[in-house]
N, C-alpha and C. Protein backbone atom coordinates (compact mmCIF):
# COMPACT_ATOMS: atom_id res chain seq x y z
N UNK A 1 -231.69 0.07 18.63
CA UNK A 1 -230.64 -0.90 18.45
C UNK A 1 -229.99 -1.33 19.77
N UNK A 2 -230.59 -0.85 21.37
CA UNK A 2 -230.10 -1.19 21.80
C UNK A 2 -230.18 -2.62 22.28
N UNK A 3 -231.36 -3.52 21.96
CA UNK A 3 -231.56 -4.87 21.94
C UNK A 3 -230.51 -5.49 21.37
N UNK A 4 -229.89 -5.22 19.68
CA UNK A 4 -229.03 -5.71 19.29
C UNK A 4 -227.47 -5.89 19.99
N UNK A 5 -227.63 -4.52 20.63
CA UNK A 5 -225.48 -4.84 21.16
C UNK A 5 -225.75 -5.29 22.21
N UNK A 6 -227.53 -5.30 23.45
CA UNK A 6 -227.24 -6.21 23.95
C UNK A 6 -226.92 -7.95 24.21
N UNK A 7 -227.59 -8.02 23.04
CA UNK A 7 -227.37 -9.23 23.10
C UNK A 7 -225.93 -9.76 21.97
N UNK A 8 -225.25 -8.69 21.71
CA UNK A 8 -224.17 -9.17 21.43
C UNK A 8 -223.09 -9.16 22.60
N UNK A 9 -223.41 -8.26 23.69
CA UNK A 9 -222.60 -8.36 25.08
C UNK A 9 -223.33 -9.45 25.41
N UNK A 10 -224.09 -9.91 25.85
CA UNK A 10 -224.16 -11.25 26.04
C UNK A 10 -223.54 -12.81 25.77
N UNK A 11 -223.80 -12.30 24.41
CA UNK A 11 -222.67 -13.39 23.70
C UNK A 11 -221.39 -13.42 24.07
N UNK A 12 -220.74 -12.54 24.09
CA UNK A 12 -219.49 -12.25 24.47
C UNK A 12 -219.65 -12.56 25.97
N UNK A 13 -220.25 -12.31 26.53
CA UNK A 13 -219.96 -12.87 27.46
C UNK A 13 -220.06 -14.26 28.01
N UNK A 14 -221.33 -15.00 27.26
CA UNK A 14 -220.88 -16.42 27.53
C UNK A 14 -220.21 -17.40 26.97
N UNK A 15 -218.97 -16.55 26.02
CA UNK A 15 -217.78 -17.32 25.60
C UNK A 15 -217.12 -17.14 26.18
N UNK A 16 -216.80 -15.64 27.10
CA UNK A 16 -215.98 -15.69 28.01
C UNK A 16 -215.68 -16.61 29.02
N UNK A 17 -214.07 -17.02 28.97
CA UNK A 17 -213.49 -18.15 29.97
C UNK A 17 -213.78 -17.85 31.34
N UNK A 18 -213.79 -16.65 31.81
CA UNK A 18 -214.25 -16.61 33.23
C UNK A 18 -215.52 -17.13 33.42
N UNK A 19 -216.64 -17.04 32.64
CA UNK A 19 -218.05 -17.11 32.67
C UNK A 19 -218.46 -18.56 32.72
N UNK A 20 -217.35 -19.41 31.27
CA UNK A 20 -217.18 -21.10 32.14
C UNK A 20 -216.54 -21.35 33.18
N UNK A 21 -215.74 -20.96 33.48
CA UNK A 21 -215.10 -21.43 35.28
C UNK A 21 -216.03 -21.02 36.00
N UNK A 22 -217.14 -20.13 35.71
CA UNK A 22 -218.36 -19.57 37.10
C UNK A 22 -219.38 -20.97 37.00
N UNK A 23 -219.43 -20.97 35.68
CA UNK A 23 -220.87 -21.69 35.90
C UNK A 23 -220.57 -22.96 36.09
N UNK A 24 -219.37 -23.66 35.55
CA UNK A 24 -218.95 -25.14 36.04
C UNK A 24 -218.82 -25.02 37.68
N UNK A 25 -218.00 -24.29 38.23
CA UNK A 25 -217.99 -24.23 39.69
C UNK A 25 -219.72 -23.87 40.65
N UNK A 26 -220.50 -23.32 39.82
CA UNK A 26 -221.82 -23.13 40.31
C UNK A 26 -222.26 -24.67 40.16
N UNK A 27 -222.29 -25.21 38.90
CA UNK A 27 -223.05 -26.34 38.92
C UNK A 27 -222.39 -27.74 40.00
N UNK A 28 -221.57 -27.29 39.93
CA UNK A 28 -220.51 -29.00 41.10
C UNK A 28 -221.24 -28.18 42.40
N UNK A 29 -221.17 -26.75 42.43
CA UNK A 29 -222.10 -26.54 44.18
C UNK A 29 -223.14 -27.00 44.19
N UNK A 30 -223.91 -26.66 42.86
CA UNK A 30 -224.96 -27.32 42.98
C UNK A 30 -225.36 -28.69 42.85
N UNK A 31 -224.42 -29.35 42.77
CA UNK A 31 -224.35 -30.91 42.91
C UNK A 31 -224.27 -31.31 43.91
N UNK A 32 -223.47 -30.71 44.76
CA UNK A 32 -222.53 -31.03 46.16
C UNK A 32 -223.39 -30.65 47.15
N UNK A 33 -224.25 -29.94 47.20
CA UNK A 33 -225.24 -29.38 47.84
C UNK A 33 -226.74 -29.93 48.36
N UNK A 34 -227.16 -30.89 46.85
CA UNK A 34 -228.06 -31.91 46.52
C UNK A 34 -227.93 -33.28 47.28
N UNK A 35 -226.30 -33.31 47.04
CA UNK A 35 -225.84 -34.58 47.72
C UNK A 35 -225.32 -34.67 48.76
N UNK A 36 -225.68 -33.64 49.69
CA UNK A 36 -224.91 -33.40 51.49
C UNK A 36 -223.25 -33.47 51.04
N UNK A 37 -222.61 -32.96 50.25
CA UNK A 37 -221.23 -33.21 50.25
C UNK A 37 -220.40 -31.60 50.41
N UNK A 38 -220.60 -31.22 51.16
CA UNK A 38 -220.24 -29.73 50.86
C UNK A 38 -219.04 -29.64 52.40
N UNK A 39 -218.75 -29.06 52.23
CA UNK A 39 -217.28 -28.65 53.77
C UNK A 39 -218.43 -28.85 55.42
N UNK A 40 -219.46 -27.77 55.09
CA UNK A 40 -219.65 -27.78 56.14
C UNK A 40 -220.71 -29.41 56.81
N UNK A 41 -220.86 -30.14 55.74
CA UNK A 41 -221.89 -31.35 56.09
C UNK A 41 -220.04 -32.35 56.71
N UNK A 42 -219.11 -32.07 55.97
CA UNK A 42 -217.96 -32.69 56.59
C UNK A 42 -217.84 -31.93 58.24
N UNK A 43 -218.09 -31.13 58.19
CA UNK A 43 -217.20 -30.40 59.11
C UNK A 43 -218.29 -30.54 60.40
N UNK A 44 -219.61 -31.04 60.24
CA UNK A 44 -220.78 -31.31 60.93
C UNK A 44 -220.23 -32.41 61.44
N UNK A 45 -220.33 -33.13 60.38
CA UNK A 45 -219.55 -34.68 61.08
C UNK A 45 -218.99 -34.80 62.25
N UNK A 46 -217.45 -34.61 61.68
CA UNK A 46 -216.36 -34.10 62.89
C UNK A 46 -217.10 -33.99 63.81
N UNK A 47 -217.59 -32.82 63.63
CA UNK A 47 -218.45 -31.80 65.22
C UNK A 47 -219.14 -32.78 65.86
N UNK A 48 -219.63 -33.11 65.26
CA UNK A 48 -220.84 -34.43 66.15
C UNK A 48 -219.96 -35.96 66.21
N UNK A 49 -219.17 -36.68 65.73
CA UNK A 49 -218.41 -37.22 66.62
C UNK A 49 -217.20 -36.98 67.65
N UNK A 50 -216.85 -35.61 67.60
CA UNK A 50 -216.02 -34.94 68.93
C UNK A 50 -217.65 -34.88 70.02
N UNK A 51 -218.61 -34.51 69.37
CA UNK A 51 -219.43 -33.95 70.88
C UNK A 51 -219.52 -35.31 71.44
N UNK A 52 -220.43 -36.39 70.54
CA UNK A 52 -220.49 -37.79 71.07
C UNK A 52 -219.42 -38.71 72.03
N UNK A 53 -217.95 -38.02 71.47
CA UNK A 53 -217.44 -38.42 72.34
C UNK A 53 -217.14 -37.65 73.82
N UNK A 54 -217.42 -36.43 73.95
CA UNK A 54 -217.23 -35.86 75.65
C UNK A 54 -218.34 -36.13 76.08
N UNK A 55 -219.46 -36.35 75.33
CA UNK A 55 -220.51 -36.60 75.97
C UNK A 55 -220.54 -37.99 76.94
N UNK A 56 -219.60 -39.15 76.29
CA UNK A 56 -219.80 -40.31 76.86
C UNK A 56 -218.76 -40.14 78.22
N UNK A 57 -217.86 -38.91 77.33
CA UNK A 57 -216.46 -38.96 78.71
C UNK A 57 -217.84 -38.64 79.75
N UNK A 58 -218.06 -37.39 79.69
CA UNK A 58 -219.00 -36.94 80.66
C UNK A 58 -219.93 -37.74 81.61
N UNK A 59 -220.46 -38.38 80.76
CA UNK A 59 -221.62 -39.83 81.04
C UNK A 59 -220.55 -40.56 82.12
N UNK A 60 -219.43 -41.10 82.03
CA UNK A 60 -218.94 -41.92 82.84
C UNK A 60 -218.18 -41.44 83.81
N UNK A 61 -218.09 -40.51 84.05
CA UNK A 61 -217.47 -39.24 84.97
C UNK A 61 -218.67 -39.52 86.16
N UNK A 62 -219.58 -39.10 85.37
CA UNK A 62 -220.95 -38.48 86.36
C UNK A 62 -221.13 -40.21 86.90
N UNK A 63 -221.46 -41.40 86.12
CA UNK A 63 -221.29 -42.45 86.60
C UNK A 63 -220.28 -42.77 87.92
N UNK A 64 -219.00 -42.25 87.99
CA UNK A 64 -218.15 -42.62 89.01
C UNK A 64 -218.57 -41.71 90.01
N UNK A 65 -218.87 -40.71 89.93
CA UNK A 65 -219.71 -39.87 91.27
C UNK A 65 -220.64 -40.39 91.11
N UNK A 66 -221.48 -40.94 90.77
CA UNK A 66 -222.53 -41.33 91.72
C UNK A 66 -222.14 -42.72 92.28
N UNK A 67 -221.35 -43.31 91.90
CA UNK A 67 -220.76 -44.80 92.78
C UNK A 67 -220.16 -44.41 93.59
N UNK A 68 -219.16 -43.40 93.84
CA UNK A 68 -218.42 -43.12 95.03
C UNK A 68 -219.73 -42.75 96.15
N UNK A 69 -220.29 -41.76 95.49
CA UNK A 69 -221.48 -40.88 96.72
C UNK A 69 -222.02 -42.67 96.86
N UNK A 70 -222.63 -43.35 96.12
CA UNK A 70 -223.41 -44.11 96.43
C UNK A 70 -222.87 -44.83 97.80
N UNK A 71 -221.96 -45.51 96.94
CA UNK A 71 -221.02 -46.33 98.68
C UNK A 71 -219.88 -45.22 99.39
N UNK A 72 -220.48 -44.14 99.72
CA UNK A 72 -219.78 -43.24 100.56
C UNK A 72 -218.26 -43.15 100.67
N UNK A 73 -217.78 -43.57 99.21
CA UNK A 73 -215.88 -43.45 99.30
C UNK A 73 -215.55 -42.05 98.42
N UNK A 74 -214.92 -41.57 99.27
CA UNK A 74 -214.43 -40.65 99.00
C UNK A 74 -213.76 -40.02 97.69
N UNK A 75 -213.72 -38.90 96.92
CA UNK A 75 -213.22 -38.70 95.69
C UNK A 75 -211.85 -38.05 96.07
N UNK A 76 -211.31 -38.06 96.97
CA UNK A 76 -209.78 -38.08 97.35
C UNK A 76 -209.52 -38.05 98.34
N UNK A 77 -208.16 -38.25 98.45
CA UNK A 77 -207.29 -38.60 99.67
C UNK A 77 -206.72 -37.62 100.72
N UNK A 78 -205.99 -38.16 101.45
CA UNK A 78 -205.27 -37.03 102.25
C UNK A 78 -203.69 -36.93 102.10
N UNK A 79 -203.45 -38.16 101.55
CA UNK A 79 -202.04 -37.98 101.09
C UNK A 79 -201.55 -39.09 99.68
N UNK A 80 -200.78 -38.80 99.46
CA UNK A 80 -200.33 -39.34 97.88
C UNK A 80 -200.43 -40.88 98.04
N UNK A 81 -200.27 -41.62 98.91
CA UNK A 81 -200.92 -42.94 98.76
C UNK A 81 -202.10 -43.40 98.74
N UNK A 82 -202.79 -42.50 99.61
CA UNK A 82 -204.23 -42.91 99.33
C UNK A 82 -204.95 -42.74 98.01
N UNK A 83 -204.46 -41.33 97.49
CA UNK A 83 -204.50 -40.73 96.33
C UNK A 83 -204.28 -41.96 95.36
N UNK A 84 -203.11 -42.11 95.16
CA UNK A 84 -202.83 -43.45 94.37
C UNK A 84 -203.66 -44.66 94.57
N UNK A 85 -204.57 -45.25 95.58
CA UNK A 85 -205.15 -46.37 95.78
C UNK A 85 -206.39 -45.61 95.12
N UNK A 86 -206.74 -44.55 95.53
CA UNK A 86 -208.43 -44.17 95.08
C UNK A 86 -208.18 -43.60 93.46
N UNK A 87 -207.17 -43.43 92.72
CA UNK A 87 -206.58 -43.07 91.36
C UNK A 87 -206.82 -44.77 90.65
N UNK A 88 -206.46 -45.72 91.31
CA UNK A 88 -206.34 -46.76 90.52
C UNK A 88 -208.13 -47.30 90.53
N UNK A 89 -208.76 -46.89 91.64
CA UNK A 89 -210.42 -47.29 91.73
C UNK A 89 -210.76 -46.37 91.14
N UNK A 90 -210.77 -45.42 90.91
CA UNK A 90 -211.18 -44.30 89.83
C UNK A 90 -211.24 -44.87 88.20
N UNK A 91 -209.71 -45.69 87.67
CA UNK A 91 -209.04 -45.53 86.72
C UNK A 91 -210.15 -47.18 86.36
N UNK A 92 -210.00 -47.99 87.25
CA UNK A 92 -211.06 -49.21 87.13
C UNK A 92 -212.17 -49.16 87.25
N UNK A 93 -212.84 -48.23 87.48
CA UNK A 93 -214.41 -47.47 87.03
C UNK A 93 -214.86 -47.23 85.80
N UNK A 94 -214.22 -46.54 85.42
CA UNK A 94 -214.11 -46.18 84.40
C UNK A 94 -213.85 -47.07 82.95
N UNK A 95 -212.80 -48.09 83.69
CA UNK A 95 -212.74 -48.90 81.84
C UNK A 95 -213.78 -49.82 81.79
């Protein structure tokens, strides 16, 4: 008889309310999962438009060193005005 009470624990258990809140929450994962919608496909996102963007900072950084090296001007000054003239050719490189 032990076939019989098991499958009366069974039963009982898939009337149990915890056992629908498992399997409804299993099946939306498994929806969400099918359809790239899950935290971490968000959270990929993000990640890859923050990298895309230092990447371009980066890109135009490395661009202004090689224009300075190219025409031999210097990447700073010797005192706060010059600083300020080569800050504003820096700052117009760049946009």
């Amino acid at each position: 008889m032990i076939g019989g009470h098991l499958s009366h624990l069974l039963k009982c258990h898939e009337r149990n309310k915890n056992h629908y809140i498992n399997i409804t929450k299993w099946i939306e994962l498994k929806n969400r999962l099918s359809s790239s919608q899950t935290i971490d496909e968000e959270f990929l996102a993000v990640f890859d438009k923050e990298k895309r963007h230092w990447r371009g900072v980066l890109t135009r950084i490395i661009a202004v060193i090689k224009y300075l090296t190219k025409h031999s001007l210097a990447s700073r000054g010797k005192s706060e005005e010059t600083f300020l003239d080569l800050k504003k050719c820096f700052m117009n490189l760049i946009h």
